[in-house]
C-alpha atoms as a PDB file:
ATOM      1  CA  UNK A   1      10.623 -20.705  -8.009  1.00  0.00           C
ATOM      2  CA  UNK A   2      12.987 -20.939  -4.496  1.00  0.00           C
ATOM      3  CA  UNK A   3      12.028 -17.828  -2.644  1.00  0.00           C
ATOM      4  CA  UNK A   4      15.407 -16.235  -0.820  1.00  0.00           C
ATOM      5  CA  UNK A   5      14.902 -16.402   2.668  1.00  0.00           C
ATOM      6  CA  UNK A   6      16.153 -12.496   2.496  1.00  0.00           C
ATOM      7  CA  UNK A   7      13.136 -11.693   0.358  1.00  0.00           C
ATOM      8  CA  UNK A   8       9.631 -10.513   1.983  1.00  0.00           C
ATOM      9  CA  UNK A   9       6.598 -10.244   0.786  1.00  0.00           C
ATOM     10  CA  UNK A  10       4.949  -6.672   1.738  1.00  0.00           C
ATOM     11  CA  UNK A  11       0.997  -6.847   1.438  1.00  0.00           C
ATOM     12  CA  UNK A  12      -0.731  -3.633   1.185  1.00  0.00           C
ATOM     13  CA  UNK A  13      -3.864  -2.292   2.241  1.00  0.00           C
ATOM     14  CA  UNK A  14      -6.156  -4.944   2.200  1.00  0.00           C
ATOM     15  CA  UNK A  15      -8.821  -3.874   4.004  1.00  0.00           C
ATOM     16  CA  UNK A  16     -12.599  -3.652   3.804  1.00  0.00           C
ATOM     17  CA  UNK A  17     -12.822   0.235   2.577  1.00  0.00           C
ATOM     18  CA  UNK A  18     -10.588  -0.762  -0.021  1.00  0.00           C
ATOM     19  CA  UNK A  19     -12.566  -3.299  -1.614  1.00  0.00           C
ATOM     20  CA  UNK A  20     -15.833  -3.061  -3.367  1.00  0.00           C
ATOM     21  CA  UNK A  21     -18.457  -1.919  -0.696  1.00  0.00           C
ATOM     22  CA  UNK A  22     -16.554  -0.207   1.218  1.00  0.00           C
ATOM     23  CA  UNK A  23     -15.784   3.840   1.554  1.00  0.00           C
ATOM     24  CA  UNK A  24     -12.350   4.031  -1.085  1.00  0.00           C
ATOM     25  CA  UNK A  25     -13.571   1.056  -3.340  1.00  0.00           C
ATOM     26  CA  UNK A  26     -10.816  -0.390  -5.723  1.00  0.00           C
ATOM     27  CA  UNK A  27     -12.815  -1.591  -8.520  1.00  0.00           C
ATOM     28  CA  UNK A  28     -12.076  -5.659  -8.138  1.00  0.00           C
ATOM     29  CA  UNK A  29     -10.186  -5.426  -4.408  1.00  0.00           C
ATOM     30  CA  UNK A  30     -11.886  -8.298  -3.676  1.00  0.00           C
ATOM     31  CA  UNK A  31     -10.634 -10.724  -6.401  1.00  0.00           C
ATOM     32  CA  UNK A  32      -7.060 -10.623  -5.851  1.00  0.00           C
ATOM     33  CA  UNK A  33      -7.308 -11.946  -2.160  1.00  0.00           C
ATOM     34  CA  UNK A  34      -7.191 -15.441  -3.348  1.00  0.00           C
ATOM     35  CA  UNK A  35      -3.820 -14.959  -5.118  1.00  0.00           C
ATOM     36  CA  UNK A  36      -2.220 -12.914  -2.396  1.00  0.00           C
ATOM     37  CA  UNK A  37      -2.835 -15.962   0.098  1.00  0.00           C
ATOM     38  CA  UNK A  38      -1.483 -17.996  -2.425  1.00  0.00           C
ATOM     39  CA  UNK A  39       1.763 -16.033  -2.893  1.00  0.00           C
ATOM     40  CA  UNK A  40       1.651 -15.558   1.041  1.00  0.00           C
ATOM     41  CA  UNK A  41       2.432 -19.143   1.230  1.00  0.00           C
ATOM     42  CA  UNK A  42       5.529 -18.827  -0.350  1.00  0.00           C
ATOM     43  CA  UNK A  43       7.055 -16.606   1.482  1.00  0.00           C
ATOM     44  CA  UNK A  44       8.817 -16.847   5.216  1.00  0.00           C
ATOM     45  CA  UNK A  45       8.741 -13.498   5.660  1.00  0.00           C
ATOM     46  CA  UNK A  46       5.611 -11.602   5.225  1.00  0.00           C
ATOM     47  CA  UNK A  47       4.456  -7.862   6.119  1.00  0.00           C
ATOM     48  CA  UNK A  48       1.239  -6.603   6.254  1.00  0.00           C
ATOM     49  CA  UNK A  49       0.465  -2.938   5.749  1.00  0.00           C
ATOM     50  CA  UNK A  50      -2.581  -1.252   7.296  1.00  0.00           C
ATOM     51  CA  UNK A  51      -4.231   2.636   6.563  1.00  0.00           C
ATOM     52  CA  UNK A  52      -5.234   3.238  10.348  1.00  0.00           C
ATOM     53  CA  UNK A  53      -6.575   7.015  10.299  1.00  0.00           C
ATOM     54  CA  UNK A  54      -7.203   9.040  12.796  1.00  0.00           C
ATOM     55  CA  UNK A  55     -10.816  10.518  12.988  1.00  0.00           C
ATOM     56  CA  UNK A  56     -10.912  13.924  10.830  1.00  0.00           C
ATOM     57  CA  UNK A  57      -7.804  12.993   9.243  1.00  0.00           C
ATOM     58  CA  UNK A  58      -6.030  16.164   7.062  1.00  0.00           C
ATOM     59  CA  UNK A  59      -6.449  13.987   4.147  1.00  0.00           C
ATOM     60  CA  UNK A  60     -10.152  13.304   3.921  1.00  0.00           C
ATOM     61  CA  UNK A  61     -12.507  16.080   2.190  1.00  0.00           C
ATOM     62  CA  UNK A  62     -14.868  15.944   5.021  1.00  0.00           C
ATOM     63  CA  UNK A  63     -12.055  17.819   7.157  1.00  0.00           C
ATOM     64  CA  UNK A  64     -11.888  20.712   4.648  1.00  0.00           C
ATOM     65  CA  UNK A  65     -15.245  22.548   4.368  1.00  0.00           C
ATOM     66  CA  UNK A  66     -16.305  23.789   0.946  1.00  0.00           C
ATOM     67  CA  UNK A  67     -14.372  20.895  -0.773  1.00  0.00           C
ATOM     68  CA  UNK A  68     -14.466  17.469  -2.248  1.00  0.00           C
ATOM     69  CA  UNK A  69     -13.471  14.112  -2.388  1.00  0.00           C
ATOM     70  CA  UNK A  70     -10.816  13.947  -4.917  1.00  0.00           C
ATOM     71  CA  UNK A  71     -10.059  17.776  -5.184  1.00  0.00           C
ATOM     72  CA  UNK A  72      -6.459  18.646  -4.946  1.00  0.00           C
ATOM     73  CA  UNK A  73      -5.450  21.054  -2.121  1.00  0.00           C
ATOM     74  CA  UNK A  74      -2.456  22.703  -0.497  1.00  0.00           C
ATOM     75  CA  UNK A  75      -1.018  21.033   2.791  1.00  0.00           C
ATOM     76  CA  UNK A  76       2.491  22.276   4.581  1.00  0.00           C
ATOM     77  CA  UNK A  77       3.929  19.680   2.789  1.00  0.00           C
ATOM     78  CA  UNK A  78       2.322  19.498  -0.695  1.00  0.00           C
ATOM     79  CA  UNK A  79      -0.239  18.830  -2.710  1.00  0.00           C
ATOM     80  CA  UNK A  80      -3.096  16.273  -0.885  1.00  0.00           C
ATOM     81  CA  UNK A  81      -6.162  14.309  -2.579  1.00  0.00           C
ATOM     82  CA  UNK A  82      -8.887  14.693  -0.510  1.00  0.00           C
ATOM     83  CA  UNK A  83     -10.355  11.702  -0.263  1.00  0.00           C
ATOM     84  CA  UNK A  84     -13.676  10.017   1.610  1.00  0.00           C
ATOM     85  CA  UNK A  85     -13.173   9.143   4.552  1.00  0.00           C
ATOM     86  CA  UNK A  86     -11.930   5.535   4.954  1.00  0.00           C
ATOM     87  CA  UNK A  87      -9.703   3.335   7.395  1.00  0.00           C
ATOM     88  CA  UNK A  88     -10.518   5.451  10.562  1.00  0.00           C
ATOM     89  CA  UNK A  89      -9.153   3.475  13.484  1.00  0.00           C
ATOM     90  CA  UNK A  90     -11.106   0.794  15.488  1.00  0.00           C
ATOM     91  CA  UNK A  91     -13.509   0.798  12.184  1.00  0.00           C
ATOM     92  CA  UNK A  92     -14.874  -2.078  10.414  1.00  0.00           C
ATOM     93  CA  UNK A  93     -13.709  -0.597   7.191  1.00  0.00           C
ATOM     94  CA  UNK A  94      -9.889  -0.411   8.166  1.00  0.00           C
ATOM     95  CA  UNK A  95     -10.182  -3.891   9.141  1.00  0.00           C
ATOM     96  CA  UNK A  96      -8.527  -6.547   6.971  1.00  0.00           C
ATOM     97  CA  UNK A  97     -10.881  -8.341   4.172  1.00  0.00           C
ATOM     98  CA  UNK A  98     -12.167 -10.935   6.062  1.00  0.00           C
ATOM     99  CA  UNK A  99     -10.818 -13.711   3.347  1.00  0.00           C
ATOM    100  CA  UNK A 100      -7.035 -12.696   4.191  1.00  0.00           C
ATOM    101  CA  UNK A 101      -5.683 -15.684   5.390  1.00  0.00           C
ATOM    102  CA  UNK A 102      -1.842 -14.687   6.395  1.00  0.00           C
ATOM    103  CA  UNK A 103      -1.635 -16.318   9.927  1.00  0.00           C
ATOM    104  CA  UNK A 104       2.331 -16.428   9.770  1.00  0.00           C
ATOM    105  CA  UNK A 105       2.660 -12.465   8.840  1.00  0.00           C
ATOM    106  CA  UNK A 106       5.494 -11.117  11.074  1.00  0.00           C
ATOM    107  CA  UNK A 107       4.250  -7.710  11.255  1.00  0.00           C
ATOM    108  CA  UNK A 108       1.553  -5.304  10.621  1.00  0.00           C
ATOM    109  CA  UNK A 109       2.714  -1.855  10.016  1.00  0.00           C
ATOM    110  CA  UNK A 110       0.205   0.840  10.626  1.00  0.00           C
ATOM    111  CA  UNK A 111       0.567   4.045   8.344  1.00  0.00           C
ATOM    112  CA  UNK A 112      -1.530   7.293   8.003  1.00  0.00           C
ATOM    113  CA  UNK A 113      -1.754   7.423  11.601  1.00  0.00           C
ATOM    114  CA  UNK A 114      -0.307  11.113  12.042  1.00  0.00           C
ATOM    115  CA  UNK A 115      -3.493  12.938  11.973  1.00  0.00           C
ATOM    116  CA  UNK A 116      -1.939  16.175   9.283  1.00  0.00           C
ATOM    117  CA  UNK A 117       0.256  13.936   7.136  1.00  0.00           C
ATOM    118  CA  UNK A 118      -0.789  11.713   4.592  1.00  0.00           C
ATOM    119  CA  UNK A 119       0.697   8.049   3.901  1.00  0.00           C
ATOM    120  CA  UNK A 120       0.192   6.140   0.859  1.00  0.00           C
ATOM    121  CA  UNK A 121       3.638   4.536   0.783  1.00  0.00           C
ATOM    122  CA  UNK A 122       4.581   1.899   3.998  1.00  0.00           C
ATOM    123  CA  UNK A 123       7.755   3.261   4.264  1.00  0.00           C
ATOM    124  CA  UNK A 124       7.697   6.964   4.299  1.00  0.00           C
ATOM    125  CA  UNK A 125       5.110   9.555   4.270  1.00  0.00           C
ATOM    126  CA  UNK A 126       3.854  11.968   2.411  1.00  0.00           C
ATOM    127  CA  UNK A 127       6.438  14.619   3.876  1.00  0.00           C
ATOM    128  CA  UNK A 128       8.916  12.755   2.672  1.00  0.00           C
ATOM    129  CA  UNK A 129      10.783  13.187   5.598  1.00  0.00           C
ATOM    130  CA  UNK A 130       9.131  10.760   8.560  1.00  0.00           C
ATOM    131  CA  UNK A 131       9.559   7.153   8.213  1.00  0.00           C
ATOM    132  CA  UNK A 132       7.424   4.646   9.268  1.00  0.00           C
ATOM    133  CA  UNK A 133      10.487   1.872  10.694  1.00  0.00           C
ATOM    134  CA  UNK A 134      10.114  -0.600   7.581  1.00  0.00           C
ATOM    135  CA  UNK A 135      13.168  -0.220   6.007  1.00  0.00           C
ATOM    136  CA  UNK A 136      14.850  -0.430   9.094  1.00  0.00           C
ATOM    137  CA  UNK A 137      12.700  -3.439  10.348  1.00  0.00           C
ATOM    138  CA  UNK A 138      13.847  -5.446   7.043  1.00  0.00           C
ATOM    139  CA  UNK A 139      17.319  -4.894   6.718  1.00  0.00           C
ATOM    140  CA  UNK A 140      17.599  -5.764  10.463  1.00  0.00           C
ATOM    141  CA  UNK A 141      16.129  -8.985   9.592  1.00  0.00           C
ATOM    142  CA  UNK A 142      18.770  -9.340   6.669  1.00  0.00           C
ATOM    143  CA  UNK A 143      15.870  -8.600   3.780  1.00  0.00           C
ATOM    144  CA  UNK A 144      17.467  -7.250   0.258  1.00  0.00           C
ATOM    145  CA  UNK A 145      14.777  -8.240  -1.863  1.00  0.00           C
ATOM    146  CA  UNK A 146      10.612  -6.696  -1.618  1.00  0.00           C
ATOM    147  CA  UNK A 147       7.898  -8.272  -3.398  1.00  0.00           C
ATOM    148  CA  UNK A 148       4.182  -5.853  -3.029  1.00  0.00           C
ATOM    149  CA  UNK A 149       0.844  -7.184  -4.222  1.00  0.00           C
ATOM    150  CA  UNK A 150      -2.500  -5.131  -2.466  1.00  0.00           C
ATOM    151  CA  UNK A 151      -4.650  -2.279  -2.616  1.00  0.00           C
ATOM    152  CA  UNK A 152      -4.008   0.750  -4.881  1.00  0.00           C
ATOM    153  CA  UNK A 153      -1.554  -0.205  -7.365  1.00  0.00           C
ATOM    154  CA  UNK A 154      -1.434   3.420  -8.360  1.00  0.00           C
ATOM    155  CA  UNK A 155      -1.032   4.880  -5.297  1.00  0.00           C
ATOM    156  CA  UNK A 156      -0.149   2.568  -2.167  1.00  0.00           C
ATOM    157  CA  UNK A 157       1.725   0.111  -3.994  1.00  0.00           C
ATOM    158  CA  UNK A 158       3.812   2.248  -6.333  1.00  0.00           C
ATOM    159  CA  UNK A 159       4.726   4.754  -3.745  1.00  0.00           C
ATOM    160  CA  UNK A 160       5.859   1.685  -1.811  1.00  0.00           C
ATOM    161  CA  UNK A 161       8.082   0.255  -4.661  1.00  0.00           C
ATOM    162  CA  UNK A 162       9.457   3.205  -5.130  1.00  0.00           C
ATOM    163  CA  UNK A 163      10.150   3.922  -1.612  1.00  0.00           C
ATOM    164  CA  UNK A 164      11.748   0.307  -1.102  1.00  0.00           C
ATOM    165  CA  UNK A 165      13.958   1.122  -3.635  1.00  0.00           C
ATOM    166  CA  UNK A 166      15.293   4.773  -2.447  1.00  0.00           C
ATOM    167  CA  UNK A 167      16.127   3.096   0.526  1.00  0.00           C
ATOM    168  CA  UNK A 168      17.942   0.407  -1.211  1.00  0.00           C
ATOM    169  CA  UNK A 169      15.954  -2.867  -1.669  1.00  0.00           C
ATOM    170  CA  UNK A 170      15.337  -4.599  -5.122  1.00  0.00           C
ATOM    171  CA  UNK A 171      11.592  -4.089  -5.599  1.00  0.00           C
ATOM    172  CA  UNK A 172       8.979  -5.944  -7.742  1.00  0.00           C
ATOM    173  CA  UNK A 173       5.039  -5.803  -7.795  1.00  0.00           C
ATOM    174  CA  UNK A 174       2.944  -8.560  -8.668  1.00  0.00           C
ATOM    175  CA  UNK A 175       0.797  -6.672 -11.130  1.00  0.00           C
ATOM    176  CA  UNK A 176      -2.301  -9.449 -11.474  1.00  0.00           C
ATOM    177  CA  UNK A 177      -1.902  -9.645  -6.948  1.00  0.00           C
ATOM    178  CA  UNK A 178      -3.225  -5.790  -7.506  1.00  0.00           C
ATOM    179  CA  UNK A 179      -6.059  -3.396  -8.478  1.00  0.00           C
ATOM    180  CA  UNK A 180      -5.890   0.195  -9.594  1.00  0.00           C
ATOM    181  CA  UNK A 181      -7.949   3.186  -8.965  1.00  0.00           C
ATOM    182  CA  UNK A 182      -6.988   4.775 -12.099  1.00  0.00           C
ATOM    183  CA  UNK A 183      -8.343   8.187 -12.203  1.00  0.00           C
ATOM    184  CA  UNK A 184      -7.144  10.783 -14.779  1.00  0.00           C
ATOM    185  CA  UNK A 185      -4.305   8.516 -16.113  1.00  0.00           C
ATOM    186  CA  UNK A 186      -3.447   7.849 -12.454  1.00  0.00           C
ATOM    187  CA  UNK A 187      -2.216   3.786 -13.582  1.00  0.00           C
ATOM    188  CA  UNK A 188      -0.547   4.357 -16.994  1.00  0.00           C
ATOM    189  CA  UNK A 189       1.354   7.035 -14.925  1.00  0.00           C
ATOM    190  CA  UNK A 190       2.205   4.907 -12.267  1.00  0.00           C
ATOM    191  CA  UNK A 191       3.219   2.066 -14.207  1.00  0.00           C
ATOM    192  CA  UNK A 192       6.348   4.553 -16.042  1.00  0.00           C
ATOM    193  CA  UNK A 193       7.088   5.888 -12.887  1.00  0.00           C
ATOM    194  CA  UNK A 194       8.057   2.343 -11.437  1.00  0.00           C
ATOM    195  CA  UNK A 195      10.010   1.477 -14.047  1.00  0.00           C
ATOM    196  CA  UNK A 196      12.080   4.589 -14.842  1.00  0.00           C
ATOM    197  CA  UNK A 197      12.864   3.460 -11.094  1.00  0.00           C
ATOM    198  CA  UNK A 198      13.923  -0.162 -12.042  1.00  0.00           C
ATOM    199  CA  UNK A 199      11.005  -1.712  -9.725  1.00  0.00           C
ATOM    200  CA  UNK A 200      10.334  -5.052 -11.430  1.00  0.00           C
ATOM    201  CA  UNK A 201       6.859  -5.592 -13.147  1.00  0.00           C
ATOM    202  CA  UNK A 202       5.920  -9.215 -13.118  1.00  0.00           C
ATOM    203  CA  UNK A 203       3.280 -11.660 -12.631  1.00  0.00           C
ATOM    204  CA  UNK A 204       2.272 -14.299 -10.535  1.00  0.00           C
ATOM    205  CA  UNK A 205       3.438 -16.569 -12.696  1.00  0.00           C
ATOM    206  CA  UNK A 206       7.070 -16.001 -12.378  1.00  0.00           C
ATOM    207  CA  UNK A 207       7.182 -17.157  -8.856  1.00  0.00           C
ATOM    208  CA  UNK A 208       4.272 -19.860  -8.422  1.00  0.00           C
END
C-alpha cells in the first residue's frame, strides 16, 4: 500500500514501564516492537508519544494515602485510576523500549506532564479542556489522515483515536501493532467505543 504523504503514523507509549518488567506492564508490550518498526518504515511522517510524569503525580495511588492502585477516585475534573507509579521523568522506566528503532521520528510529544491532570490521550487531557499542540502540529504540516499502534490499546491508544478524530483527522489503529490492559471489560469496551466513533480497526496487513 502507497502511504499519503499527509498521513502520520502516531506511536504511543512505548516505553519500558509499559512493557513486561516494568511498573504498568502491558501483558505482551514487548512483542509488538518489531511490527511498529516495521510500519515505522513506511511512513514519512512519524510521532512518538511519551508518559513523562512528574514525581507524586495526582494520578498514581502512592499520592493518595489510604488508597490503591487501580481504585477509582474523585479529581476536579473527574473520575481518575490510580495507578502505580510509572513514567516519572528522567526514569529508566519512561524511557523508550530499548528495541524502538524510529531514528527519522519528527517529534516526541510529552504528555502527563501537568503534575494534577491526567493524560492518556496525546492530544488532549484528561480535563478535556488543555491540549497538548498535536492536532495543531499535524494539520500545520498538512496531515488529514492518523494511523496509532503502542501501548494501552484500551486506554492510550483509544483515547487518542478518538481524540484525532474530534479534532477532525481520519483515524485508524493497527490492532495486532498493540496490547491491551483489559481490566473489567476495559478492551471489549474500548473496541465499541472506537467504532461508534468511525476510527478504523485494521491490521497490519492492510498496509504492509
Amino acid at each position: 500500500m502507497q502511504i499519503s504523504p499527509r498521513t502520520a503514523l502516531l506511536v504511543i507509549d512505548v516505553q519500558n514501564d509499559f512493557i513486561p518488567g516494568g511498573q504498568l506492564a502491558v501483558p505482551e508490550g514487548d512483542q509488538i516492537v518489531p511490527l511498529i518498526n516495521r510500519l515505522g518504515g513506511l511512513f514519512k511522517q512519524v510521532v512518538i508519544a511519551q508518559d513523562w510524569h512528574p514525581s507524586g503525580h495526582a494520578s498514581f495511588a502512592s499520592s493518595h494515602p489510604g488508597h490503591q492502585p487501580y481504585e477509582v477516585i474523585q479529581l476536579p475534573y473527574g473520575e481518575q485510576v490510580l495507578w502505580p507509579e510509572h513514567c516519572v521523568q528522567g526514569t529508566a522506566g519512561a524511557e523508550f523500549h530499548p528495541e524502538l528503532n524510529l531514528p527519522h521520528a519528527q517529534l516526541i510529544i510529552r504528555k502527563g506532564c501537568n503534575p494534577d491532570i491526567d493524560s492518556y490521550s496525546a492530544f488532549l487531557e484528561a480535563d478535556r479542556c488543555t491540549t497538548t499542540g498535536l492536532a495543531g502540529y499535524l494539520k500545520e504540516r498538512g496531515i488529514d489522515t492518523v494511523y496509532m499502534v503502542g501501548l494501552a490499546l484500551d486506554f492510550c491508544v483509544m483515547f487518542s483515536a478518538l481524540d484525532a478524530r474530534a479534532a477532525g483527522f481520519n483515524a485508524f489503529v493497527v490492532l495486532d501493532a498493540c496490547r491491551a490492559i483489559d481490566r473489567d471489560g476495559s478492551l471489549a469496551a474500548a473496541m465499541e467505543r472506537m467504532q461508534t466513533a468511525g476510527v478504523g480497526l485494521i491490521q497490519s496487513n492492510q498496509l504492509i
